[in-house]
Protein backbone atom coordinates (compact mmCIF):
# COMPACT_ATOMS: atom_id res chain seq x y z
CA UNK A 1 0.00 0.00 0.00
CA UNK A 2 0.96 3.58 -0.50
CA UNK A 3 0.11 6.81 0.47
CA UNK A 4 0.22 10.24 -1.34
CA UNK A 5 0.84 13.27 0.62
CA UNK A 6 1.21 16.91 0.71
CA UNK A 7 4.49 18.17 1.81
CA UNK A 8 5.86 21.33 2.11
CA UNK A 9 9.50 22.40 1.74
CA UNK A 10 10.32 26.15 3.49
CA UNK A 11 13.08 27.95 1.03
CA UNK A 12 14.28 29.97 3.71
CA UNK A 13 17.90 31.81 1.97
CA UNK A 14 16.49 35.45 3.34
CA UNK A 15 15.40 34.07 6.96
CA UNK A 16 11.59 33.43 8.08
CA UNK A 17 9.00 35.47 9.76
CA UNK A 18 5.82 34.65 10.95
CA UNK A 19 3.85 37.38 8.41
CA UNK A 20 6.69 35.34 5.43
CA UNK A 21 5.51 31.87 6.06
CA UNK A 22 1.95 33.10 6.39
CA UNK A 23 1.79 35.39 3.17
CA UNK A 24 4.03 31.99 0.97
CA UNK A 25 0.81 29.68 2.28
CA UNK A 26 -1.85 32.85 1.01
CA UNK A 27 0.52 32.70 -1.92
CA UNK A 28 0.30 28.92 -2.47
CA UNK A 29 -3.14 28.76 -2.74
CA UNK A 30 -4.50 29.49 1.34
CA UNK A 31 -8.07 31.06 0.28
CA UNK A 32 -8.16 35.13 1.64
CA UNK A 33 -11.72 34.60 2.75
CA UNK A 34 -10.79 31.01 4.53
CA UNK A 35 -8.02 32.75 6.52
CA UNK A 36 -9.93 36.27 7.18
CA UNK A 37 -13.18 33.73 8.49
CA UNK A 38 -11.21 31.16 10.57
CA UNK A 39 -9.39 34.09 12.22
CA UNK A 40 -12.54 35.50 13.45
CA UNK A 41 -13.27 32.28 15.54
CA UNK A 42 -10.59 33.55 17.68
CA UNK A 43 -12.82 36.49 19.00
CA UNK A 44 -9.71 39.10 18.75
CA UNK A 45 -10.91 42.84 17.97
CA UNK A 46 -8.99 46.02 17.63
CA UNK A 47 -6.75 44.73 14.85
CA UNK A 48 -6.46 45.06 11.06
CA UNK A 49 -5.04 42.89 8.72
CA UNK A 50 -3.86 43.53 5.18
CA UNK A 51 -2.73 41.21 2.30
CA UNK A 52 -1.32 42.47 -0.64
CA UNK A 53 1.85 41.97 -3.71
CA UNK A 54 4.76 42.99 -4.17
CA UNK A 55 7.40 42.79 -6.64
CA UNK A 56 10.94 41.69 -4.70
CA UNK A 57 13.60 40.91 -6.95
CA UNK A 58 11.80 40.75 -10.19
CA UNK A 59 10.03 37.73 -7.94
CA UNK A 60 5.78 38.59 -7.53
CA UNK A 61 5.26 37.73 -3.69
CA UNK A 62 2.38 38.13 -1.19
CA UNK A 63 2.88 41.09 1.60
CA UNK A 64 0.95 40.61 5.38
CA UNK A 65 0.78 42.87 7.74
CA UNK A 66 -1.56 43.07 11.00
CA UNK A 67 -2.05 46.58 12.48
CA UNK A 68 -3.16 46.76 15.82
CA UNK A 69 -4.28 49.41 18.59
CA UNK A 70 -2.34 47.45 21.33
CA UNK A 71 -0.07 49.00 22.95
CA UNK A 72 2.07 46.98 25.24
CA UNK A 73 1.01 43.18 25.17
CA UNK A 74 1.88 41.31 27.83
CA UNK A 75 0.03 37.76 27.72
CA UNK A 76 1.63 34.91 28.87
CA UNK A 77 1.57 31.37 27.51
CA UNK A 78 -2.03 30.72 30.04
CA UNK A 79 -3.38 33.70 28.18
CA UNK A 80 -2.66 32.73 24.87
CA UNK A 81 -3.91 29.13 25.59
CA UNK A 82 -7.03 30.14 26.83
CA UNK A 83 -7.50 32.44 23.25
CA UNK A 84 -7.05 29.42 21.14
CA UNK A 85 -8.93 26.43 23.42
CA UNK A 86 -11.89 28.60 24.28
CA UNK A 87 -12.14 29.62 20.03
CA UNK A 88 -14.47 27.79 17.38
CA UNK A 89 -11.54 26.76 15.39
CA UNK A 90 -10.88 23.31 14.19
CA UNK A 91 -8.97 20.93 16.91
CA UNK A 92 -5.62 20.25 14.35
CA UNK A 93 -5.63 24.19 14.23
CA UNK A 94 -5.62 24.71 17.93
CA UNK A 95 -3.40 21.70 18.39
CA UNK A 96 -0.43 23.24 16.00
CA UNK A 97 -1.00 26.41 16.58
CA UNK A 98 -0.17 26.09 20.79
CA UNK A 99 2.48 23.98 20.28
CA UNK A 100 3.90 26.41 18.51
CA UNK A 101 3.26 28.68 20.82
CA UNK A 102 4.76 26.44 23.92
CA UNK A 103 8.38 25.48 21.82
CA UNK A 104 8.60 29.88 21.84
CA UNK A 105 7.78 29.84 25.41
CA UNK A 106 9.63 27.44 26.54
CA UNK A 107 12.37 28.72 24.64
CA UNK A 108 11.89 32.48 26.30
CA UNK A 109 11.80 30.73 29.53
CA UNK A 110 15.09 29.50 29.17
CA UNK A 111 16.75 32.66 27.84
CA UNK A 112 15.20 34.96 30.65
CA UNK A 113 15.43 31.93 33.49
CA UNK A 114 12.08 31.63 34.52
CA UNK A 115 9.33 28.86 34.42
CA UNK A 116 7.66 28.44 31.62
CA UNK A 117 4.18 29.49 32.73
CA UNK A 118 5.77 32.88 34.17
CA UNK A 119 7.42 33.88 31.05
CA UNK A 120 5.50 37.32 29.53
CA UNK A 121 5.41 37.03 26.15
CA UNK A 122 5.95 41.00 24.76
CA UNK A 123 6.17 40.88 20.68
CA UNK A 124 5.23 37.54 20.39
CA UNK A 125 2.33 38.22 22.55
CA UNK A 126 0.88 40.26 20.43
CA UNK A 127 -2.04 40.26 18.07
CA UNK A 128 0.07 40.30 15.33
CA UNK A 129 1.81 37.36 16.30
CA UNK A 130 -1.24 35.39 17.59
CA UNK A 131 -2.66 36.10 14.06
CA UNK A 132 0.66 34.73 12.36
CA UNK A 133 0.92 31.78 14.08
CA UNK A 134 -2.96 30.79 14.40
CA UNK A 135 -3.14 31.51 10.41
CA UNK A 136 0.01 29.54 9.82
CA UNK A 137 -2.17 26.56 11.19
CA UNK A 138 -5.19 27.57 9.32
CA UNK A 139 -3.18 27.51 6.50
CA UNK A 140 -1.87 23.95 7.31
CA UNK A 141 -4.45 22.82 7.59
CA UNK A 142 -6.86 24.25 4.97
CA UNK A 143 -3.90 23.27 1.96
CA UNK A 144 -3.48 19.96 4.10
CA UNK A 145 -0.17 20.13 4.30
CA UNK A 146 0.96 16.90 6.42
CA UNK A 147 4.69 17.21 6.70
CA UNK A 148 7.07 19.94 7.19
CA UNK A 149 10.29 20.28 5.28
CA UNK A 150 12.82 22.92 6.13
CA UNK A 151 16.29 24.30 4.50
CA UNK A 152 19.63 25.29 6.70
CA UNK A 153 18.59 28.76 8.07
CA UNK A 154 20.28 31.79 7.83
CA UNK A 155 22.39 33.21 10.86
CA UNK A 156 23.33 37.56 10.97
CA UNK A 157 25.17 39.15 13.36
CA UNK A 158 24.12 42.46 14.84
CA UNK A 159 21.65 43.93 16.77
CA UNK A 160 17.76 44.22 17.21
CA UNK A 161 15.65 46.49 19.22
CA UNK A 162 13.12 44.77 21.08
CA UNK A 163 11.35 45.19 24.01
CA UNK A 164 14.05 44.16 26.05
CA UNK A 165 16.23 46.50 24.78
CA UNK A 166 19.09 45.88 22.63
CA UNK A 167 19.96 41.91 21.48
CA UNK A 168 22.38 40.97 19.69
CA UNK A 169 21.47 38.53 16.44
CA UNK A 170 20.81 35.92 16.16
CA UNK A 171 18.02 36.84 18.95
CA UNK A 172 18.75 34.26 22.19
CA UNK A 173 15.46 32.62 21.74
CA UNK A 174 16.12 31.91 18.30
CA UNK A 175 19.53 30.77 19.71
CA UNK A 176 17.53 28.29 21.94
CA UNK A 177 14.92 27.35 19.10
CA UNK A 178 17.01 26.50 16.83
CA UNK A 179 19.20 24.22 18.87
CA UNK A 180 19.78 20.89 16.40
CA UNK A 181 18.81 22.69 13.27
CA UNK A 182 21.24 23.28 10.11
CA UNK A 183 22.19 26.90 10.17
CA UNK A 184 24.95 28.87 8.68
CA UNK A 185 26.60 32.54 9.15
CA UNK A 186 25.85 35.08 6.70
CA UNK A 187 27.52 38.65 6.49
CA UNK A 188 24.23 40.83 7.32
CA UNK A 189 23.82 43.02 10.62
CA UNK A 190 19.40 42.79 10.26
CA UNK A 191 17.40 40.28 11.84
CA UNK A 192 16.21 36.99 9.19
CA UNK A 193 15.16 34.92 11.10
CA UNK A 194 12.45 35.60 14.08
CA UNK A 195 11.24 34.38 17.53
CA UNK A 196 7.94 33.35 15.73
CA UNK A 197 9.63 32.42 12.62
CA UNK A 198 11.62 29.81 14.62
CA UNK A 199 8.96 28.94 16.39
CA UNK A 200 6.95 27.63 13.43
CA UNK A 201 9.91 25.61 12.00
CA UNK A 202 10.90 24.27 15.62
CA UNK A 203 7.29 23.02 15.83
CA UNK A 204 6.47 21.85 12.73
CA UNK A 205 9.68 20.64 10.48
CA UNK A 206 10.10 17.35 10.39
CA UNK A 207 13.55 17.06 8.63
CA UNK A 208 15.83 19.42 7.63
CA UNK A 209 18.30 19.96 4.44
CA UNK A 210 17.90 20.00 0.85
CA UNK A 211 14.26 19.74 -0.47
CA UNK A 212 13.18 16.57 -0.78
CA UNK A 213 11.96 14.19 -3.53
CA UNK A 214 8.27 15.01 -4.54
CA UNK A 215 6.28 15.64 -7.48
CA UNK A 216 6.03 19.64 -7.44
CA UNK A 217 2.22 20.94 -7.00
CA UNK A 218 2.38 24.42 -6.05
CA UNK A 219 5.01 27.73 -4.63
CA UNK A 220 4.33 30.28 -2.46
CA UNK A 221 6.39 33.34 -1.94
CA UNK A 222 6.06 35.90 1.09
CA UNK A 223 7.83 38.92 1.31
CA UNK A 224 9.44 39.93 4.29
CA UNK A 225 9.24 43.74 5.54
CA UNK A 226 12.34 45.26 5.45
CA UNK A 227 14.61 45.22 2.49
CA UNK A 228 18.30 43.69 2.74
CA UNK A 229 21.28 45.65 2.71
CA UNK A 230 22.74 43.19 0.00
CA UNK A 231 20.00 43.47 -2.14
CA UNK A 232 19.36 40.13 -2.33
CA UNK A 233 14.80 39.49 -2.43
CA UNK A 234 13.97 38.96 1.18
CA UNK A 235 11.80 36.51 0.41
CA UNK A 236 9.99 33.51 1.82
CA UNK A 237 9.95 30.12 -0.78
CA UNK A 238 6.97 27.69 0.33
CA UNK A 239 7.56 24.64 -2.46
CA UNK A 240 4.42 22.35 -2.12
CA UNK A 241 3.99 18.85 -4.02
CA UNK A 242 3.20 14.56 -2.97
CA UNK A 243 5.64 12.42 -1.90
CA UNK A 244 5.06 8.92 -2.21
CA UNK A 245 5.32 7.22 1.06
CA UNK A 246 5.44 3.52 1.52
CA UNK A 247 2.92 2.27 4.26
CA UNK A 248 5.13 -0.16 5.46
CA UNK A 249 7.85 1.63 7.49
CA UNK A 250 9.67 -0.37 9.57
CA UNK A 251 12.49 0.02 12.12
CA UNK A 252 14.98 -2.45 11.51
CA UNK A 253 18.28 -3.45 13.04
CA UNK A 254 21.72 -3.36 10.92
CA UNK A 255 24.54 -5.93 12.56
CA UNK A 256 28.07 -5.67 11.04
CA UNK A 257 31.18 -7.31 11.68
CA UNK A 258 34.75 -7.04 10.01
CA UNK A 259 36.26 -10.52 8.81
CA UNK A 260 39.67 -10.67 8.38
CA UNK A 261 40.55 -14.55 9.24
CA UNK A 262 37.60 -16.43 7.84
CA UNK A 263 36.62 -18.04 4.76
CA UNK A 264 33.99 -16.98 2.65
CA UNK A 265 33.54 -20.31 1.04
CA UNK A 266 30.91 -20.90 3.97
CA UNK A 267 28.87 -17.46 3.66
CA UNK A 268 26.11 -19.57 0.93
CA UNK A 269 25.52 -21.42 3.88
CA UNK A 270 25.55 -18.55 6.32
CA UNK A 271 23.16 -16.60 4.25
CA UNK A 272 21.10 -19.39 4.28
CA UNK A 273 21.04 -20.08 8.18
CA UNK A 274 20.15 -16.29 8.62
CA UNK A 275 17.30 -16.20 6.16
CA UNK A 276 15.88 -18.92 8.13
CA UNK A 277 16.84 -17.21 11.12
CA UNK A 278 14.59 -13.92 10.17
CA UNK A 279 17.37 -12.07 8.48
CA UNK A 280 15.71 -9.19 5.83
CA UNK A 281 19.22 -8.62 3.85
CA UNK A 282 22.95 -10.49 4.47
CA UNK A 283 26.05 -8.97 2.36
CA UNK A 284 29.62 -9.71 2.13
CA UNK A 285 31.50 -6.76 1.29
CA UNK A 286 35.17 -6.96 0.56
CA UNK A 287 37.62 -4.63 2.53
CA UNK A 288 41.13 -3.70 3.06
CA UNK A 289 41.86 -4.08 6.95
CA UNK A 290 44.94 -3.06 9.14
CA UNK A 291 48.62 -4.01 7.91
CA UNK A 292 47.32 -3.99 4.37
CA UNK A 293 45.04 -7.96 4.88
CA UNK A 294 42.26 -8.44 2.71
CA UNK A 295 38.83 -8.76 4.48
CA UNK A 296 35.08 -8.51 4.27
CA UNK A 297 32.31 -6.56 6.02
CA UNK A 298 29.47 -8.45 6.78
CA UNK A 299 26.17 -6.90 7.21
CA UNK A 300 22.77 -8.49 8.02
CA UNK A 301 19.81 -5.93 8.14
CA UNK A 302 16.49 -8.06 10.30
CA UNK A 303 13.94 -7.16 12.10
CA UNK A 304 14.89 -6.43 15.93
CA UNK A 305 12.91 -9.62 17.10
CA UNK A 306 15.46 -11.72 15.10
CA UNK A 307 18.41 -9.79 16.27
CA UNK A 308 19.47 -11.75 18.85
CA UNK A 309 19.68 -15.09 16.81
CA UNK A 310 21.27 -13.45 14.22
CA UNK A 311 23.96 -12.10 16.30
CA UNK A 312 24.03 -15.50 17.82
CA UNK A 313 24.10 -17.37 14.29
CA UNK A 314 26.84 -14.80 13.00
CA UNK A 315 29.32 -15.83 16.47
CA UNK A 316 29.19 -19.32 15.66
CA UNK A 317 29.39 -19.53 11.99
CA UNK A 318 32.15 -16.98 11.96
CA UNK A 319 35.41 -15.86 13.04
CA UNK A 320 33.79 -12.70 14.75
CA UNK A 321 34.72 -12.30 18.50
CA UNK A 322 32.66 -8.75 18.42
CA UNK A 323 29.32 -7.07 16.36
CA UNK A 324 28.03 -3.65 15.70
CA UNK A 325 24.56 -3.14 15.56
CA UNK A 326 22.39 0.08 15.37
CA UNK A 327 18.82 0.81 14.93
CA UNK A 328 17.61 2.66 11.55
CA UNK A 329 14.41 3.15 9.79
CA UNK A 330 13.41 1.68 6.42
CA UNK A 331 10.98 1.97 3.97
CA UNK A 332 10.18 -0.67 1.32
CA UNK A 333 7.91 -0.70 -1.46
CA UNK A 334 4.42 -2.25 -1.89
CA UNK A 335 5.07 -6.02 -3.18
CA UNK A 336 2.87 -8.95 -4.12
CA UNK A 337 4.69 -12.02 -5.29
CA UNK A 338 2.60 -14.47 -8.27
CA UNK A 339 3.16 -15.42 -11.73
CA UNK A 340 2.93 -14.62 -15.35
CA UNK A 341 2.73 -17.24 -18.52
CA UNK A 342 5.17 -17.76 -21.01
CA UNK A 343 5.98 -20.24 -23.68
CA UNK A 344 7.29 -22.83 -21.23
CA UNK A 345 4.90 -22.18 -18.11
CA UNK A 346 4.42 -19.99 -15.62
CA UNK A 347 7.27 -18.16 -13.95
CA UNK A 348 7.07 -16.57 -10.77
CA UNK A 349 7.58 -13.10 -10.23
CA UNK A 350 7.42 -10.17 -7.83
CA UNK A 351 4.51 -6.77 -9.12
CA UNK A 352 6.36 -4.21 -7.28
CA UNK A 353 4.72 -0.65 -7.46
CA UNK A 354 7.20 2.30 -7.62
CA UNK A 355 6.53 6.21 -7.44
CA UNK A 356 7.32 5.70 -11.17
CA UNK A 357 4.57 2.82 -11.71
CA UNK A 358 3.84 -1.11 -11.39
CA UNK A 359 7.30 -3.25 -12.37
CA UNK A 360 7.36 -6.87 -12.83
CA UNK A 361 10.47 -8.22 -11.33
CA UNK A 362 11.64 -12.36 -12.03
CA UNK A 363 12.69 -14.59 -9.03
CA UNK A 364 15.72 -16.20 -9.94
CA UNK A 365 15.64 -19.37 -8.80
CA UNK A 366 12.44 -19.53 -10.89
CA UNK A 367 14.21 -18.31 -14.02
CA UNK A 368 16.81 -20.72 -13.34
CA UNK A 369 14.47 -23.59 -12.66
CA UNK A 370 12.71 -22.99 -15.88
CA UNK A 371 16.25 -22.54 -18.26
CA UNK A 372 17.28 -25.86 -16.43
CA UNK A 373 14.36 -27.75 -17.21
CA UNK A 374 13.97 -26.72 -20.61
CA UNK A 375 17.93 -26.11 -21.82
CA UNK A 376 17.28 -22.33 -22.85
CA UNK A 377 19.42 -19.46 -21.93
CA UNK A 378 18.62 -17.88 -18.98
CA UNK A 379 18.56 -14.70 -20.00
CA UNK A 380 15.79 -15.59 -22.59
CA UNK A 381 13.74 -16.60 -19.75
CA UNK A 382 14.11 -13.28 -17.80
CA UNK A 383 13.16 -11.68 -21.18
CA UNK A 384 10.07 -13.79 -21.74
CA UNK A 385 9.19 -12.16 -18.57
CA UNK A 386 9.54 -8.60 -19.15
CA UNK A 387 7.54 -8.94 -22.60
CA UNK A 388 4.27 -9.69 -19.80
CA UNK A 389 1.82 -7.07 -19.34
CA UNK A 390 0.94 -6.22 -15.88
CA UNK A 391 -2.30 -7.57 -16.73
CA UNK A 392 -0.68 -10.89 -17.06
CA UNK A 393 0.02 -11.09 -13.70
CA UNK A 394 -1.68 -13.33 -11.55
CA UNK A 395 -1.64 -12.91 -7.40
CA UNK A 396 -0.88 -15.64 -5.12
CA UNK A 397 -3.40 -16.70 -3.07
């Protein structure tokens, strides 16, 4: 089985804001109307919010900006839950939008070294930034975006005037957001990336790096307010599109072991005794060891309730006095084994469906069977089988 979903990869190379990743969803397709009617659950007057375009860097991108008659804002993180829990809005919107809200608070908590539930939030606590982050999970939500993809983040140096005064850059809660995530130093003194900006992508990204495979559906650009002093677009790139994700994830355990006094006229029948043991994968991989001896790496991939007869298995039939073994995550593509005629019978195969489409794949020992038994080239037999249609396939049952 398979399962196509919406991902989103944030193009952050001028920084992220919380009015950027908002106005890149508005620009992806998040419906005006949608946003402007699911804010208004929240039962928050005295503010005004714009959209618009703008032209940054020959690039068209959508502008937000929420204008407010606040003057000094000073909720904290009880405050702001009560806003969102007590609202009309849909339960996935309320559930991303506070834990966004509770990574940035926790994070200010930290920096100022006070609990959590203490911690005033000033800017963040704003109606601007309520707006921001509450529409960034409208949005979400109403372009059902399912997974969160985000590039290595830009770090300035400098300063920013805040309510606190004077910080230097990158701001200490970003500092503290962003702990684990790929940045890198750029040669700006103005702020990129914001508390609320790091917020979102502490929250929400799932991985982080280069954008990953998918079949592209949709951009978004925001524009950030302020314009760079390198003149570079200060922009916002939301990249939406399906990834194809294989149903059956599974954890798996990896076992290696270097051989450098063994003989690898035995490893058929090692392979053999794994399989049977529950072993997934077994390789032999030829190595150079210490003081120049030829060896081999031997790595069995199984699931972790046959590890520990596989290790077991691997210290008797070998020459190992010692294993590695680590945990790692796998995916593997839908697969249903049966047959498919040709001119000498039916030979078994495996229908494997790929992002690309359904491939028929021969078993060997089939093939081999089948060349044996009727003295024809192997070969002719594997491409007796790749002349079947799919339609020719028939399912074991």
């Amino acid at each position: 089985m398979t399962d196509q979903r919406t991902i989103a990869h944030i193009d952050c190379f001028s920084g992220i804001s919380g009015d950027m990743f908002l106005g890149a969803l508005l620009d992806a397709g998040l419906p005006e109307a949608e946003l402007r009617s699911q804010l208004a659950l929240l039962g928050l007057d005295g503010y005004t919010l714009t959209v618009g375009k703008k032209t940054c860097g020959a690039i068209a991108a959508t502008t937000l900006s929420v204008e407010s008659s606040e003057s000094h804002p000073h909720r904290t993180l009880t405050d702001i839950r009560q806003i969102i829990t007590t609202s009309s809005l849909a339960e996935p919107v309320k559930k991303t939008a506070l834990s966004i809200f509770s990574v940035l608070a926790e994070a200010e908590a930290k920096v100022h070294g006070k609990p959590v539930e203490t911690v005033h939030f000033h800017e963040v606590g704003g109606i601007d930034a309520i707006v921001d982050i509450v529409g960034a999970a409208i949005g979400l939500d109403a372009l059902h975006i399912t997974r969160l993809h985000c590039a290595p983040l830009p770090m300035p140096s400098g300063w920013v005037r805040c309510a606190h005064g004077l910080l230097p850059l990158p701001a200490p809660a970003v500092c503290e957001l962003l702990q684990g995530a790929p940045t890198y130093g750029v040669e700006l003194s103005q702020e990129l990336v914001t508390p609320t900006g790091a917020a979102i992508v502490k929250a929400l990204a799932a991985d982080f790096g280069p954008m990953p495979a998918m079949t592209m559906t949709g951009v978004g650009y925001g524009a950030g307010s302020q314009e760079l002093s390198n003149g570079q677009p200060n922009l916002l790139r939301l990249i939406l599109g399906t990834a194809r994700i294989a149903v059956e994830a599974q954890e798996v355990e990896v076992i290696e072991t270097h051989l450098d006094d063994w003989s690898p006229e035995t490893f058929p029948y090692l392979s053999e005794r794994l399989f049977a043991l529950g072993a997934l994968d077994v390789a032999l991989i030829p190595i150079q060891m210490k003081k120049g001896r030829p060896g081999f790496l031997l790595r069995v991939i199984c699931d972790r309730t046959a590890s520990l007869a596989a290790k077991e298995c691997i210290l008797s039939e070998t020459t190992a006095i010692g294993l590695r073994f680590r945990t790692e995550q796998r995916w593997t593509l839908p697969r249903e084994t049966g047959t498919v005629p040709t001119r000498w019978g039916a030979v078994r195969v495996k229908k494997v469906t790929t992002p690309a489409g359904e491939v028929l794949t021969p078993e060997y020992e089939d093939c081999k069977r089948v060349a044996i038994a009727h003295n024809v080239p192997i070969k002719a037999v594997y491409a007796e089988v790749a002349r079947a249609e799919r339609t020719d396939f028939t399912k074991d049952t």
